[in-house]
PDB file of N, CA and C in Angstrom:
ATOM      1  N   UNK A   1      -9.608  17.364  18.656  1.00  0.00           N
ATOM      2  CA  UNK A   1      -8.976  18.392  17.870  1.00  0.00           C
ATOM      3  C   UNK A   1      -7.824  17.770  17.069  1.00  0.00           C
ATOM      4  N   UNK A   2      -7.861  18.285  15.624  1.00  0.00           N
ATOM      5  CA  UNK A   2      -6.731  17.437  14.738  1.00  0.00           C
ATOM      6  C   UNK A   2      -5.727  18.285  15.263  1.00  0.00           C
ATOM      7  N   UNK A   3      -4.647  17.689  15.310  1.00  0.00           N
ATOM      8  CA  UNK A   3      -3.031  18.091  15.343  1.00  0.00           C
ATOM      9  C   UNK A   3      -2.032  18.018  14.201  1.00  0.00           C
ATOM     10  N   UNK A   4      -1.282  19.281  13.873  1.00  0.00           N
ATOM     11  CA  UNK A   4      -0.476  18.843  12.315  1.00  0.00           C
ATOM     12  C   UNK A   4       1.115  19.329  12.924  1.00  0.00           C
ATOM     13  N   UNK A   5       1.723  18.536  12.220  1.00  0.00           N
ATOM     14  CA  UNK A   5       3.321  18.094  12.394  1.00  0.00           C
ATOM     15  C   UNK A   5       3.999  17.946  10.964  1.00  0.00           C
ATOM     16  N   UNK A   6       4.807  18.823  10.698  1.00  0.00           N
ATOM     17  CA  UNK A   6       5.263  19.602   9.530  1.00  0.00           C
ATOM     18  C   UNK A   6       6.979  19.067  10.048  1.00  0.00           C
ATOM     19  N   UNK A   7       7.728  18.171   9.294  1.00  0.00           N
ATOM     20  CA  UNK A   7       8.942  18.185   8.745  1.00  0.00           C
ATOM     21  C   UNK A   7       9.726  18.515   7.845  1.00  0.00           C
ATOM     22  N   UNK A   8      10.513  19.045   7.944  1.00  0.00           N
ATOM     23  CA  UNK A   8      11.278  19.846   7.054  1.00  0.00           C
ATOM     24  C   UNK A   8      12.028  18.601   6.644  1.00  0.00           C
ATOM     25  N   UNK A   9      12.906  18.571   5.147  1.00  0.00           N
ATOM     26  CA  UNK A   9      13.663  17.976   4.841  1.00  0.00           C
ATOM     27  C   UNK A   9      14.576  18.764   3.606  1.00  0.00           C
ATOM     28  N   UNK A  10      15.925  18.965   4.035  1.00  0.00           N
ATOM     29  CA  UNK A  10      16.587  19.900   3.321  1.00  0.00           C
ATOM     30  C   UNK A  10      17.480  18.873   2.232  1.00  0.00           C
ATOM     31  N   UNK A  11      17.400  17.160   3.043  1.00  0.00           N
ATOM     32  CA  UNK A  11      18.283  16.933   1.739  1.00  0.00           C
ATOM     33  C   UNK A  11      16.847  15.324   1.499  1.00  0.00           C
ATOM     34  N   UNK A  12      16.807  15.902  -0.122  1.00  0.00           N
ATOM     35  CA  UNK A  12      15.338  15.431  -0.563  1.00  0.00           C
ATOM     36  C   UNK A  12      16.122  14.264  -1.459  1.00  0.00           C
ATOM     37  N   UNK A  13      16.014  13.259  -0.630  1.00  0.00           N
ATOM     38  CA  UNK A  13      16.404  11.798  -1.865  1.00  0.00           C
ATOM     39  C   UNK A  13      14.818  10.767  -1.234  1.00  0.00           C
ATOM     40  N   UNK A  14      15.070   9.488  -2.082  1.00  0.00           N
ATOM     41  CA  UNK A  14      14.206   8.685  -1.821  1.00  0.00           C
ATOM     42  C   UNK A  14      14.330   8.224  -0.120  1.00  0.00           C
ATOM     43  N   UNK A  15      15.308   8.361   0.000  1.00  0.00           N
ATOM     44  CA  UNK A  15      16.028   7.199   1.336  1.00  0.00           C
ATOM     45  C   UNK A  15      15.181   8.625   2.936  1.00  0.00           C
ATOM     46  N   UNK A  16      15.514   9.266   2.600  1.00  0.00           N
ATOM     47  CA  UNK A  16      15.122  10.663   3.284  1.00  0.00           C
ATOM     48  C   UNK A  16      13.974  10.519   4.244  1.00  0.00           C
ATOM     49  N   UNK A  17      13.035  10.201   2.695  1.00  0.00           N
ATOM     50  CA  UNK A  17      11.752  10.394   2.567  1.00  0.00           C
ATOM     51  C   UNK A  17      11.380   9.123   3.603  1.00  0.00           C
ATOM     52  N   UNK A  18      11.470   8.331   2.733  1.00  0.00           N
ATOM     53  CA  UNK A  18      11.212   7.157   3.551  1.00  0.00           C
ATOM     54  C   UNK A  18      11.450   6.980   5.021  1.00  0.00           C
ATOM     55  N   UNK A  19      12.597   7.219   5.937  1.00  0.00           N
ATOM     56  CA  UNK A  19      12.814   7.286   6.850  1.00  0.00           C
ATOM     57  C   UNK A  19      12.110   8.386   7.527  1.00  0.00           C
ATOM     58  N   UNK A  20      11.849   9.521   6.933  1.00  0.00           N
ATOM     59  CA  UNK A  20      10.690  10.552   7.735  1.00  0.00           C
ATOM     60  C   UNK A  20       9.285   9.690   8.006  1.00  0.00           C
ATOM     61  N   UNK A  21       8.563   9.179   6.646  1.00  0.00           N
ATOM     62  CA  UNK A  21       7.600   8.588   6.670  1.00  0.00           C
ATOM     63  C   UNK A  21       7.733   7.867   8.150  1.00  0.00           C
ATOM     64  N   UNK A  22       8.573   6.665   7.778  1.00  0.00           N
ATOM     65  CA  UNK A  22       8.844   5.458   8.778  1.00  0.00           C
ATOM     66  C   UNK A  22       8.755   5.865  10.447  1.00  0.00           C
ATOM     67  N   UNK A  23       9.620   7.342  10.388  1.00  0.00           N
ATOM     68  CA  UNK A  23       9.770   7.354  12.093  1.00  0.00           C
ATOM     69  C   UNK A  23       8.567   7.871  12.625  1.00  0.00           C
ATOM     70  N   UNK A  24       8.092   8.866  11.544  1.00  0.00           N
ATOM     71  CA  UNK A  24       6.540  10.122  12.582  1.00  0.00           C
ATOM     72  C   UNK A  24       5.430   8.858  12.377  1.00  0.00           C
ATOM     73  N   UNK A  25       4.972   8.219  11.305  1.00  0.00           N
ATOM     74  CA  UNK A  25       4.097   7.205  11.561  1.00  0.00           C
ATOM     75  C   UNK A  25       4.077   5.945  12.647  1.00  0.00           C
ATOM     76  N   UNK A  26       5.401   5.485  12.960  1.00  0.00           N
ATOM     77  CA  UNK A  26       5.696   4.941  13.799  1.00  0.00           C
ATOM     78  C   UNK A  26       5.067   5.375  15.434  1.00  0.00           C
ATOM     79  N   UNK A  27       5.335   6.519  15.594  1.00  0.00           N
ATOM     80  CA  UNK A  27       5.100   7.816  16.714  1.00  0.00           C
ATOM     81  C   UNK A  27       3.564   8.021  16.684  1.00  0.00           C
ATOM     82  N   UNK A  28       2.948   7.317  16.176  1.00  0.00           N
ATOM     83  CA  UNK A  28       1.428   7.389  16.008  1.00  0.00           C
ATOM     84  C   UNK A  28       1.174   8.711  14.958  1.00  0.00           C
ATOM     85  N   UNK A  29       1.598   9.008  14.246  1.00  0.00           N
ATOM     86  CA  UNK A  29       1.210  10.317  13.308  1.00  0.00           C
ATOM     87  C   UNK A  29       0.274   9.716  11.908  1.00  0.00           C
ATOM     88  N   UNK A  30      -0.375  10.073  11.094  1.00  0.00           N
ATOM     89  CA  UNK A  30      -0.624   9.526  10.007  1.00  0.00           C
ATOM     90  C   UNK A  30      -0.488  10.904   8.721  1.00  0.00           C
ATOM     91  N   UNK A  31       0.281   9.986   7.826  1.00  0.00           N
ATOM     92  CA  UNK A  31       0.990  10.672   6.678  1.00  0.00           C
ATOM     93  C   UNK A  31      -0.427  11.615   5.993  1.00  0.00           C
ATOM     94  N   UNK A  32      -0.106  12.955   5.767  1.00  0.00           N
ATOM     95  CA  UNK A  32      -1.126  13.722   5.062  1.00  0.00           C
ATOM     96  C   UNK A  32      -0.848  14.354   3.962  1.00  0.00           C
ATOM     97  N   UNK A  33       0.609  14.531   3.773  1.00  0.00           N
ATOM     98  CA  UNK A  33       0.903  14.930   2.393  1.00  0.00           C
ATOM     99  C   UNK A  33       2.362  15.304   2.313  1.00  0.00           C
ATOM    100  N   UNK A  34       2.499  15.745   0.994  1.00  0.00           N
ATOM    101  CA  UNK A  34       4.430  16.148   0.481  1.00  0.00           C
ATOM    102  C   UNK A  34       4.188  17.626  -0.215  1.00  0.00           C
ATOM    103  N   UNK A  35       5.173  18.111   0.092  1.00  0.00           N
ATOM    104  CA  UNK A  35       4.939  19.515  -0.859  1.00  0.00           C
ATOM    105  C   UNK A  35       6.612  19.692  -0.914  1.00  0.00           C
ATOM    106  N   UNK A  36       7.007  19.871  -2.317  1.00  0.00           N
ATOM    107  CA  UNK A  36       7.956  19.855  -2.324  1.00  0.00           C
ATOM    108  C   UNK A  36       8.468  21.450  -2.801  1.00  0.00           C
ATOM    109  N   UNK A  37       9.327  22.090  -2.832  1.00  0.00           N
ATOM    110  CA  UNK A  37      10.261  23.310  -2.867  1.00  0.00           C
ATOM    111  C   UNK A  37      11.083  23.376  -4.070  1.00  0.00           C
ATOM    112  N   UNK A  38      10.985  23.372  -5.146  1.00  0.00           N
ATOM    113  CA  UNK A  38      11.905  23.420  -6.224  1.00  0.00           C
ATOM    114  C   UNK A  38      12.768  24.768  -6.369  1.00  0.00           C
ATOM    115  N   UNK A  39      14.049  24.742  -7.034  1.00  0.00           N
ATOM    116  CA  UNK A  39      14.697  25.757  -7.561  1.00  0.00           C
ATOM    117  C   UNK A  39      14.542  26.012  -9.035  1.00  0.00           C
ATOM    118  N   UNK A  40      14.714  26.911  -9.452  1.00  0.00           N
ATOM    119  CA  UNK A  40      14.037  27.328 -10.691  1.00  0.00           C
ATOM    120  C   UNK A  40      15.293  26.546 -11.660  1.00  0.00           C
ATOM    121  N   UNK A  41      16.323  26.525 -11.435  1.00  0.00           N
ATOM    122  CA  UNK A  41      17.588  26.188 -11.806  1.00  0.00           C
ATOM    123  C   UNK A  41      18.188  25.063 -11.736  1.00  0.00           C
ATOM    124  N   UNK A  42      17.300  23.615 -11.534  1.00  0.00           N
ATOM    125  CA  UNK A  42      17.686  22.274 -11.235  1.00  0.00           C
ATOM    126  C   UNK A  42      15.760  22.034 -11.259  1.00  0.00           C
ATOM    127  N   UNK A  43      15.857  20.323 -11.691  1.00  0.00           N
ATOM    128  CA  UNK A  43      14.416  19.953 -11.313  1.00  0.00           C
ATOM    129  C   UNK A  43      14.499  18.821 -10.367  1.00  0.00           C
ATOM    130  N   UNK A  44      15.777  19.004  -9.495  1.00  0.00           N
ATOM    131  CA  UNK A  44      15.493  18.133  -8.397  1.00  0.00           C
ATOM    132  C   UNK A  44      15.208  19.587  -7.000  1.00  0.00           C
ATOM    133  N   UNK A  45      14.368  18.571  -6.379  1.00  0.00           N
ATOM    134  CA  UNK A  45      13.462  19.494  -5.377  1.00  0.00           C
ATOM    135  C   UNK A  45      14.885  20.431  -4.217  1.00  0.00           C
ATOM    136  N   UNK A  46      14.552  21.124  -3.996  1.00  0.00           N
ATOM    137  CA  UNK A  46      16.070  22.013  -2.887  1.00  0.00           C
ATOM    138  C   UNK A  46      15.430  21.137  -1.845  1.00  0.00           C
ATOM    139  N   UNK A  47      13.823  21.561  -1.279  1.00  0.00           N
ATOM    140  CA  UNK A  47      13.713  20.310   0.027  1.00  0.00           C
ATOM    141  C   UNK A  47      12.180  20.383   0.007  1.00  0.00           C
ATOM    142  N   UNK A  48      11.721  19.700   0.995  1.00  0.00           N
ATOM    143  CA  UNK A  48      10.501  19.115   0.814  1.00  0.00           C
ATOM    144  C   UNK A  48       9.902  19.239   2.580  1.00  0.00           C
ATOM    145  N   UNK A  49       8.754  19.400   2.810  1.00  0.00           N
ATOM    146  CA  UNK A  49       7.980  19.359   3.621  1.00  0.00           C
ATOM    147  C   UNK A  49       6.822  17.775   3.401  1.00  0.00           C
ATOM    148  N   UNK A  50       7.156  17.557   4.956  1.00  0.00           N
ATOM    149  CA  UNK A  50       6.104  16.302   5.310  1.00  0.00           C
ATOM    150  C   UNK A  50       5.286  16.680   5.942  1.00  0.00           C
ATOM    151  N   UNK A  51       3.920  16.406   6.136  1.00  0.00           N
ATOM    152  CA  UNK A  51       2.790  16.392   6.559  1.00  0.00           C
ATOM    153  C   UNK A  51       1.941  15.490   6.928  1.00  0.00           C
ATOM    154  N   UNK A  52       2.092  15.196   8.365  1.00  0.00           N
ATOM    155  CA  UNK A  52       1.467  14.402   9.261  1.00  0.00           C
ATOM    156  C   UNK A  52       0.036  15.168  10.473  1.00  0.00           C
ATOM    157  N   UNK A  53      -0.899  14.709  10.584  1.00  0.00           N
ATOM    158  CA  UNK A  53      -1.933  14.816  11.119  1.00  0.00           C
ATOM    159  C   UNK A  53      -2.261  13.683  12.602  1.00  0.00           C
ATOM    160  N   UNK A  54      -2.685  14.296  13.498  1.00  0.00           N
ATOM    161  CA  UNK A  54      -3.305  12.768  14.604  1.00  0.00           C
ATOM    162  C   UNK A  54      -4.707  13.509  15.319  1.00  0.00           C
ATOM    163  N   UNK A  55      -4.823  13.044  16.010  1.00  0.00           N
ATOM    164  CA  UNK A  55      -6.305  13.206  16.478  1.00  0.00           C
ATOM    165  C   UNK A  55      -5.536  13.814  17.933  1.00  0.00           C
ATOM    166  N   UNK A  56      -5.785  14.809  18.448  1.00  0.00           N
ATOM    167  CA  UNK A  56      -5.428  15.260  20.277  1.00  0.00           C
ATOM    168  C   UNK A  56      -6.018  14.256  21.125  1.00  0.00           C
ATOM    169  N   UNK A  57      -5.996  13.650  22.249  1.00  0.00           N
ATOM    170  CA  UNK A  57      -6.809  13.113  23.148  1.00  0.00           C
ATOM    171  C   UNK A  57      -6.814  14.112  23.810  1.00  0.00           C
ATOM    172  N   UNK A  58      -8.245  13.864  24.808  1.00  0.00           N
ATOM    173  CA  UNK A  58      -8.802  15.107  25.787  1.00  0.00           C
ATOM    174  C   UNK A  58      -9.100  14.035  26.856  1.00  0.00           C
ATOM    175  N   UNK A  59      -8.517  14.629  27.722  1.00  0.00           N
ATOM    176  CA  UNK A  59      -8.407  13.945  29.034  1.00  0.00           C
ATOM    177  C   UNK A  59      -9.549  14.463  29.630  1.00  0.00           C
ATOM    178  N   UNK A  60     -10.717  15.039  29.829  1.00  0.00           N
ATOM    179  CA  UNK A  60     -11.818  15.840  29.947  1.00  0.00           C
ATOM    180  C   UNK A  60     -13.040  15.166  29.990  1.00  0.00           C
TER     181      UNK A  60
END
C-alpha cells in the first residue's frame, strides 16, 4: 500500500525547499511533487506543500 506525507512550508525560499527535500528523502520517502499557494497580491508563493510517497511494508 502507497503511503503519502504532505509538508507544509510557510516560509517558501530556495534553502527551505531544499532542506525539506534533503531530510524526508533521507527518511526513506521519495519526492512526488510541489504545489505551491500564491497570494493574489505578491508573485512570490505565501507557502508551498511537499509531496512525498513510500511503499508500506506488510509484515503479513
Amino acid at each position: 500500500m502507497l503511503q503519502y506525507k504532505v509538508v507544509e512550508l510557510s516560509n517558501v525560499t530556495e534553502e527551505s525547499i531544499e532542506e525539506t527535500l534533503n531530510e524526508w528523502t533521507a527518511k526513506g520517502w521519495q519526492y512526488d511533487g510541489l504545489q505551491f499557494a500564491m497570494r493574489e497580491s505578491s508573485k512570490r508563493p505565501a507557502m508551498a506543500f511537499v509531496v512525498f510517497t513510500r511503499e508500506e511494508k506488510n509484515d503479513q
